[in-house]
N, C-alpha and C. Protein backbone atom coordinates (compact mmCIF):
# COMPACT_ATOMS: atom_id res chain seq x y z
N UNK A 1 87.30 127.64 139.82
CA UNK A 1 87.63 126.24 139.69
C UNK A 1 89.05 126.02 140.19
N UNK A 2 89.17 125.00 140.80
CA UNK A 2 90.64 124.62 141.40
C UNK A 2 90.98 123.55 141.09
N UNK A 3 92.63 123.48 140.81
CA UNK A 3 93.26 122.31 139.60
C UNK A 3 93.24 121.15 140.77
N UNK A 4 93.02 120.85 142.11
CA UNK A 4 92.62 119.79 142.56
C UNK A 4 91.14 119.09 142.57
N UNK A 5 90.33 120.04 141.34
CA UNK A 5 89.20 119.57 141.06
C UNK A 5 89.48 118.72 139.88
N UNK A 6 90.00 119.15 138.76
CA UNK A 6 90.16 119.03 138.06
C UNK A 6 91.61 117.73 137.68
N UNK A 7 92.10 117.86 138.82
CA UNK A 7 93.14 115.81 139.08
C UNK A 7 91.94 115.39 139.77
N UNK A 8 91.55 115.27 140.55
CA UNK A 8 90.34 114.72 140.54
C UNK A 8 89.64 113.51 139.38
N UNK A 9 88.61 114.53 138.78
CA UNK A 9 88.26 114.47 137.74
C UNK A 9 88.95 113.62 136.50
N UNK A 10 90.27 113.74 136.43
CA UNK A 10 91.39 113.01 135.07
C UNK A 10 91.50 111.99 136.08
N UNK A 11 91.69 111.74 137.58
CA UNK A 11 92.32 110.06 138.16
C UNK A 11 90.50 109.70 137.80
N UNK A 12 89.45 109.79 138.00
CA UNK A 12 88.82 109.20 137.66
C UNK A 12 88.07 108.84 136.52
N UNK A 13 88.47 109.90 135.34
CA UNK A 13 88.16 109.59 134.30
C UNK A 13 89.39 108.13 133.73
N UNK A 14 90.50 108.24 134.05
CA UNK A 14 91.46 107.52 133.49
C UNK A 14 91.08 105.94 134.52
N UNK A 15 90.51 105.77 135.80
CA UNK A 15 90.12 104.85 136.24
C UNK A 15 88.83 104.13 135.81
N UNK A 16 88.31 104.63 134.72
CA UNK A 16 87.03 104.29 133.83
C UNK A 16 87.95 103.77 132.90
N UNK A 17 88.58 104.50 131.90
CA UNK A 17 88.93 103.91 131.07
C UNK A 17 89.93 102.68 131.34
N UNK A 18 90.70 102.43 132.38
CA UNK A 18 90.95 101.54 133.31
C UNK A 18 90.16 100.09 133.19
N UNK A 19 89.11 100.30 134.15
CA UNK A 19 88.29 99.38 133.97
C UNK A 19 87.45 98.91 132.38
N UNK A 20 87.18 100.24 131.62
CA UNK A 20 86.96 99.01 130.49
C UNK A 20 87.71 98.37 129.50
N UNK A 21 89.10 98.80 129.33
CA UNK A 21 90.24 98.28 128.94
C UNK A 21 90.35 97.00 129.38
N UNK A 22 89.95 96.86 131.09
CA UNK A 22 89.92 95.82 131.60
C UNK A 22 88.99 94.52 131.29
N UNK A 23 87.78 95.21 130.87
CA UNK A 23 87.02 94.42 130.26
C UNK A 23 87.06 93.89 128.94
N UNK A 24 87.77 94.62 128.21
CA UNK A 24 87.93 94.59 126.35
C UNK A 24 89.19 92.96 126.40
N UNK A 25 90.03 93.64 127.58
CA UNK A 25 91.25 92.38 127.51
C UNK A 25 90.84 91.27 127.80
N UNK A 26 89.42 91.24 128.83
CA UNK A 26 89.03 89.99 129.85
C UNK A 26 88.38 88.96 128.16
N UNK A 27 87.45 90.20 127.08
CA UNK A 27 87.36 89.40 126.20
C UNK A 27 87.86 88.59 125.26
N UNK A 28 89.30 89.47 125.09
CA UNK A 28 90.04 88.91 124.12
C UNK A 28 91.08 87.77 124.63
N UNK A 29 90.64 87.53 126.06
CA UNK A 29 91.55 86.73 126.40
C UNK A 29 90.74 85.33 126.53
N UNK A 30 88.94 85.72 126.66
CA UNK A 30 88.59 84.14 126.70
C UNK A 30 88.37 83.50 125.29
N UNK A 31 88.68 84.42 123.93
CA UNK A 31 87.84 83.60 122.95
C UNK A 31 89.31 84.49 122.47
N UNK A 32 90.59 84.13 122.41
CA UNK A 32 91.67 84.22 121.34
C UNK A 32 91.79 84.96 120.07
N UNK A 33 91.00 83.75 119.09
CA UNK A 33 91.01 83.64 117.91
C UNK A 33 89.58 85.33 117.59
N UNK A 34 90.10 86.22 117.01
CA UNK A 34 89.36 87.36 116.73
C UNK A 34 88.24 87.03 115.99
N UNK A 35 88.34 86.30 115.02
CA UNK A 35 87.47 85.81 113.95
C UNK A 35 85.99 85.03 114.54
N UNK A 36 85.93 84.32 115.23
CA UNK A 36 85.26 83.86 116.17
C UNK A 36 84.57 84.46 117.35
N UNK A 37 85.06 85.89 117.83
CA UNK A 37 84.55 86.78 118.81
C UNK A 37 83.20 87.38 118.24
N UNK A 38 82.53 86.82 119.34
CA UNK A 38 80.96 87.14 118.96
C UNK A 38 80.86 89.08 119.78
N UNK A 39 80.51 89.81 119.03
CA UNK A 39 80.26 91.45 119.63
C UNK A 39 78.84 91.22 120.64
N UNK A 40 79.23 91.65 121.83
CA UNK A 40 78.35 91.84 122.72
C UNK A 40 77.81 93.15 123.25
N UNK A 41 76.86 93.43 124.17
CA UNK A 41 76.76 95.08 124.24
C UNK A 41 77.97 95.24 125.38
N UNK A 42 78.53 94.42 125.98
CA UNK A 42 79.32 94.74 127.16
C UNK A 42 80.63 94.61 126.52
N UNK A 43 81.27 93.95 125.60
CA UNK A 43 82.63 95.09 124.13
C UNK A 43 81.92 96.39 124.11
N UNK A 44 80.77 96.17 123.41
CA UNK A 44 80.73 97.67 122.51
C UNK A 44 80.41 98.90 123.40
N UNK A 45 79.51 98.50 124.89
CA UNK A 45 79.84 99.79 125.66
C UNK A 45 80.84 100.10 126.47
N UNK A 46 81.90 98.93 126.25
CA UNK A 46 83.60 99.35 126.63
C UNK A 46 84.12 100.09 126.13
N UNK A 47 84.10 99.54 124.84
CA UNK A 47 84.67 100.72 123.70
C UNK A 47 83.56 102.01 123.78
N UNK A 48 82.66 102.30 123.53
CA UNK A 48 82.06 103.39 123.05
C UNK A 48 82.50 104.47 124.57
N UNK A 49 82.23 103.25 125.59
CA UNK A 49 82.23 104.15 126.62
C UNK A 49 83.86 104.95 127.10
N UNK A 50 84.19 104.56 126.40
CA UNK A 50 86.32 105.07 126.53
C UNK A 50 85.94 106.96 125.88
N UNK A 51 85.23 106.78 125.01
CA UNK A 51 84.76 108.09 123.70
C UNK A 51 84.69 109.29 125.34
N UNK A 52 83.84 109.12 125.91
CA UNK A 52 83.78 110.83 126.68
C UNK A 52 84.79 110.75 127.94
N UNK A 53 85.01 109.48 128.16
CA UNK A 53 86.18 109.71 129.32
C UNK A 53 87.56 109.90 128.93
N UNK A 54 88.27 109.83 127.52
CA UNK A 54 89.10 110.70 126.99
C UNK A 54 88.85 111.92 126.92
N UNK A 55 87.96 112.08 126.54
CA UNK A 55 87.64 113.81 126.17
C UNK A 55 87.45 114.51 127.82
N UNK A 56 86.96 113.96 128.42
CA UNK A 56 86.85 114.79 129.97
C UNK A 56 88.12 114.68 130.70
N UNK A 57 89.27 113.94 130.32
CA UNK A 57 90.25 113.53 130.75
C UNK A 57 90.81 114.82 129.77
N UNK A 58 91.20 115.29 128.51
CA UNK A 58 91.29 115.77 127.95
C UNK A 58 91.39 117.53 128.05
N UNK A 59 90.08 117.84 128.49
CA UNK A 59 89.22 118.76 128.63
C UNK A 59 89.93 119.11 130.58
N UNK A 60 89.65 118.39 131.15
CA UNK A 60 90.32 118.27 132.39
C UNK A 60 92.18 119.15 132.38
N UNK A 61 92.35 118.37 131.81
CA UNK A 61 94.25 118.81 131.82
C UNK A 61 94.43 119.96 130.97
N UNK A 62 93.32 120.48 130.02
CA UNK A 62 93.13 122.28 129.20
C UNK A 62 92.78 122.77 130.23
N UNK A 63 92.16 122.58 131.43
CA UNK A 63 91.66 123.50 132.14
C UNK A 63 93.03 123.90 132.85
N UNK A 64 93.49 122.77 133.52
CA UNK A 64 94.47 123.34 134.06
C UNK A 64 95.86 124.25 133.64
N UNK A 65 95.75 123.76 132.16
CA UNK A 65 97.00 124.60 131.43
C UNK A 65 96.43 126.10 131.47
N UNK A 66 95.22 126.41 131.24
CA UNK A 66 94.77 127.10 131.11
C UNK A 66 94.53 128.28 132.36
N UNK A 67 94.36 127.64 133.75
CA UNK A 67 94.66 128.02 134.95
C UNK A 67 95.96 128.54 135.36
N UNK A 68 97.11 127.23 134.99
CA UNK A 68 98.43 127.87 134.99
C UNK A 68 99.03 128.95 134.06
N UNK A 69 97.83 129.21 133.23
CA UNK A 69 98.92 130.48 132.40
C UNK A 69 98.16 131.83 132.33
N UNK A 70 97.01 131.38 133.44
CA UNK A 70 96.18 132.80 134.08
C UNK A 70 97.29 133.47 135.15
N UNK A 71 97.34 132.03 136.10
CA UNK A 71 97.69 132.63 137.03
C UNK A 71 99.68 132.78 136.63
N UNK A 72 100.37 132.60 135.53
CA UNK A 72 101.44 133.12 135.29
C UNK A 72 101.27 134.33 134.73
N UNK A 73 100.12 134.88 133.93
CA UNK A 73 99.95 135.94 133.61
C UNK A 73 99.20 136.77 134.72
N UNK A 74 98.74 136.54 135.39
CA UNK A 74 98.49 137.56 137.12
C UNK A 74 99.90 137.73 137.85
N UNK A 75 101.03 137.06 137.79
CA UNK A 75 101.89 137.16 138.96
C UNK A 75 103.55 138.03 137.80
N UNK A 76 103.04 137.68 136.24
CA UNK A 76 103.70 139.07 135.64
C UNK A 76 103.25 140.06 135.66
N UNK A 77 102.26 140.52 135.85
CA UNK A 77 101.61 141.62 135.81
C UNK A 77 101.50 142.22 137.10
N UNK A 78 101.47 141.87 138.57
CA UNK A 78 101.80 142.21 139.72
C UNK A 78 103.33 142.02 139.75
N UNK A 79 103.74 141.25 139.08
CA UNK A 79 105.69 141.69 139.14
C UNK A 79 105.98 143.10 138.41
C-alpha cells in the first residue's frame, strides 16, 4: 500500500463529509427556528452518512503513521 493511496482516500473521504455538512447547513439555513425543523431522510442520511467517512478518514491517516514508522524502523535497522 502507498501513502498516496491512502491521501487519496482522506481528500475524498473529507470531500463527503464536505458535501453533507453542506447539506445539514443548506437545512438549517431555510427553516431557522430548530423547533419547527421537520427531520427528513436527506438530514438524517447527512448525518448518519458523516459515521464511516470519519472513520475511513481516520483509518486512512493510521495507515500512514503506521507506514512511516515501518519504514523509520527499516532505515534504523539498515543504518
Amino acid at each position: 500500500m502507498r501513502i498516496d493511496n491512502n491521501l487519496n482516500a482522506m481528500v475524498s473521504s473529507q470531500l463527503q463529509v464536505n458535501e453533507m455538512a453542506s447539506n445539514l447547513a443548506e437545512v438549517a439555513n431555510i427553516v431557522g427556528d430548530p423547533q419547527i425543523q421537520e427531520v427528513t431522510t436527506d438530514l438524517i442520511d447527512s448525518i448518519v452518512g458523516q459515521i464511516p467517512e470519519v472513520i475511513s478518514y481516520s483509518a486512512n491517516a493510521k495507515s500512514i503513521e503506521t507506514q512511516n514508522a515501518t519504514s523509520d524502523m527499516l532505515l534504523n535497522i539498515k543504518a
